[in-house]
C-alpha atoms as a PDB file:
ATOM      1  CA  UNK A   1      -1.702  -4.046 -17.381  1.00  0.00           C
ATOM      2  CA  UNK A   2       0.515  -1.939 -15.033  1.00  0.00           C
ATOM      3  CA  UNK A   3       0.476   1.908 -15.091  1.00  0.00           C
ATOM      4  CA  UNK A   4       4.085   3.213 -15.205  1.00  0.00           C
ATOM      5  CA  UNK A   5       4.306   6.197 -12.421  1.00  0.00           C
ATOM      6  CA  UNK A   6       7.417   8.339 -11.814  1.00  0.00           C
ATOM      7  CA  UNK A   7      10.076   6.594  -9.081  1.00  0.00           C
ATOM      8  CA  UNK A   8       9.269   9.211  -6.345  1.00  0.00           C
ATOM      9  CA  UNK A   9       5.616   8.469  -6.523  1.00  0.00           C
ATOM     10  CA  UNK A  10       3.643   5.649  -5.183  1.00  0.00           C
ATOM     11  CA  UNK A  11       1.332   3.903  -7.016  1.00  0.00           C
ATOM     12  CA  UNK A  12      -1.640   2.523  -4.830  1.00  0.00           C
ATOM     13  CA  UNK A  13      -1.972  -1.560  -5.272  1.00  0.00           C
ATOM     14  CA  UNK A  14      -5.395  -1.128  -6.120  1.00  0.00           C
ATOM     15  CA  UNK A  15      -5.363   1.700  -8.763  1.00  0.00           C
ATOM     16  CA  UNK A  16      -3.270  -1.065 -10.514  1.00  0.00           C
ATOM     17  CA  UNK A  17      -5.694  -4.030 -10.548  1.00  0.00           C
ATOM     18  CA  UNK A  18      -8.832  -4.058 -12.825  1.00  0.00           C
ATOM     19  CA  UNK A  19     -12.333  -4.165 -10.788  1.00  0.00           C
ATOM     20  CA  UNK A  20     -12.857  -7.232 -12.340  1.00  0.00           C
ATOM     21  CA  UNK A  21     -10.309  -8.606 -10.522  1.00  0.00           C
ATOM     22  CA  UNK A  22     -10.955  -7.483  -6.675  1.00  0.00           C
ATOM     23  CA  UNK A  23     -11.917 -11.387  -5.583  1.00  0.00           C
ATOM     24  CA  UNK A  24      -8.356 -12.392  -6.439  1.00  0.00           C
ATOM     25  CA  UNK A  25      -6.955  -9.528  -5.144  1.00  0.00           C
ATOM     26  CA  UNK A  26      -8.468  -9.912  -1.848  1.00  0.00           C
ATOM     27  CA  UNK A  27      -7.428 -13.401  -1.687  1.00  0.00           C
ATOM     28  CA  UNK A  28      -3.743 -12.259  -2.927  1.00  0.00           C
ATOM     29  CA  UNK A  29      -4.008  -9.579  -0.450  1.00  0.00           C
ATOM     30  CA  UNK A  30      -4.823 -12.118   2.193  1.00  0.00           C
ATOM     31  CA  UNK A  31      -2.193 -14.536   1.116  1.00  0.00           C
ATOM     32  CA  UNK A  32       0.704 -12.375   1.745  1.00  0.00           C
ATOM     33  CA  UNK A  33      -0.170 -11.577   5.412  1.00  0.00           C
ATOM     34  CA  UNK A  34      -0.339 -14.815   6.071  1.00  0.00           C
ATOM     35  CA  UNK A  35       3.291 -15.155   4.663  1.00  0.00           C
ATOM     36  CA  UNK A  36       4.304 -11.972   6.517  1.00  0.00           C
ATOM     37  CA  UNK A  37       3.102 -13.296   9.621  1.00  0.00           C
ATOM     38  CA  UNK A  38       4.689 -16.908   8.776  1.00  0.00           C
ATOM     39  CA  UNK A  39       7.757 -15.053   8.149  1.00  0.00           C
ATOM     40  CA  UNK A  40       7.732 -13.221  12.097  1.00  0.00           C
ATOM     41  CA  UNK A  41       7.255 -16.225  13.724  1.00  0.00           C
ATOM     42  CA  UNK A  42      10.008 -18.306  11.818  1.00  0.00           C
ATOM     43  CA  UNK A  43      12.358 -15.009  12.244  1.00  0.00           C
ATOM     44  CA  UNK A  44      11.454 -15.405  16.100  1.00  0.00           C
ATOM     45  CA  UNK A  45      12.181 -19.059  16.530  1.00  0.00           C
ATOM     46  CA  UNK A  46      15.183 -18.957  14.578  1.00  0.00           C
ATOM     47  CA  UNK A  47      16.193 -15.667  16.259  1.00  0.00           C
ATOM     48  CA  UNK A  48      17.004 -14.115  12.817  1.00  0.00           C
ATOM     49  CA  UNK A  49      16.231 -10.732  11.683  1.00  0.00           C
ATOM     50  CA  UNK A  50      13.635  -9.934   9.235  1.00  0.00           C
ATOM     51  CA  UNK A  51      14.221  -7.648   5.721  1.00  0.00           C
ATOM     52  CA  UNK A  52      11.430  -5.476   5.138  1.00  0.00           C
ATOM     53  CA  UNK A  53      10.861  -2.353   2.953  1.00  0.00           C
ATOM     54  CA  UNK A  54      10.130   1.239   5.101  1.00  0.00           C
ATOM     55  CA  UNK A  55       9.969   4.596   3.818  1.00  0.00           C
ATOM     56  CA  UNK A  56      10.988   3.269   0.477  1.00  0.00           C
ATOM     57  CA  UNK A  57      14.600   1.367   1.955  1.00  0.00           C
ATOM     58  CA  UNK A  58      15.034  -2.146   2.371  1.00  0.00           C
ATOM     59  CA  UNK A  59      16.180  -2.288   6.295  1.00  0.00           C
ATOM     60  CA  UNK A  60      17.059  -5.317   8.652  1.00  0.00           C
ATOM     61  CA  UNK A  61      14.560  -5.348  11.668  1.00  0.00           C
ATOM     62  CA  UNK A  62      14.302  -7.561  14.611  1.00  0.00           C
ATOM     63  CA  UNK A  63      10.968  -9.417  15.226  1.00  0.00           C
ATOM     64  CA  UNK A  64       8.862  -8.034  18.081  1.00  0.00           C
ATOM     65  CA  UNK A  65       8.750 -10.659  20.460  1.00  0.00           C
ATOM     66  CA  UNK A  66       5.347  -9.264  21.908  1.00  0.00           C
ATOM     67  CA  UNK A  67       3.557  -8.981  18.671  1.00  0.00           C
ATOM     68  CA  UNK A  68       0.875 -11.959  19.169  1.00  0.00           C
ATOM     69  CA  UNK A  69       1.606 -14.816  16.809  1.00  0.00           C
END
């Protein structure tokens, strides 16, 4: 179950999963870095730009060619 929280305040992923839950979590957690980091490397080869999410707007950011793959 999800805990509503106002639009101007963040909500920390983990206040929102149960304890019982942490393993899967973790793996979740896990999971979407390696899709994150997928993501950089196919943004680099195809020389597109990623969409990401800072400071609460979605912006269009070039991959960092030095970041290690």
């Amino acid at each position: 179950m999800t805990i509503p929280h106002p639009a101007n305040e963040q909500a920390s992923a983990s206040s929102l999963v149960p304890a019982s839950d942490n393993v899967d979590f973790k793996g979740a957690q896990a999971a979407i870095r390696r899709a994150a980091q997928r993501a950089r490397q196919l943004a680099q080869q195809t020389g597109t730009d990623l969409i990401v999410v800072r400071a609460g707007k979605v912006v269009r950011v070039r991959p960092d060619p030095e970041r290690p793959e």
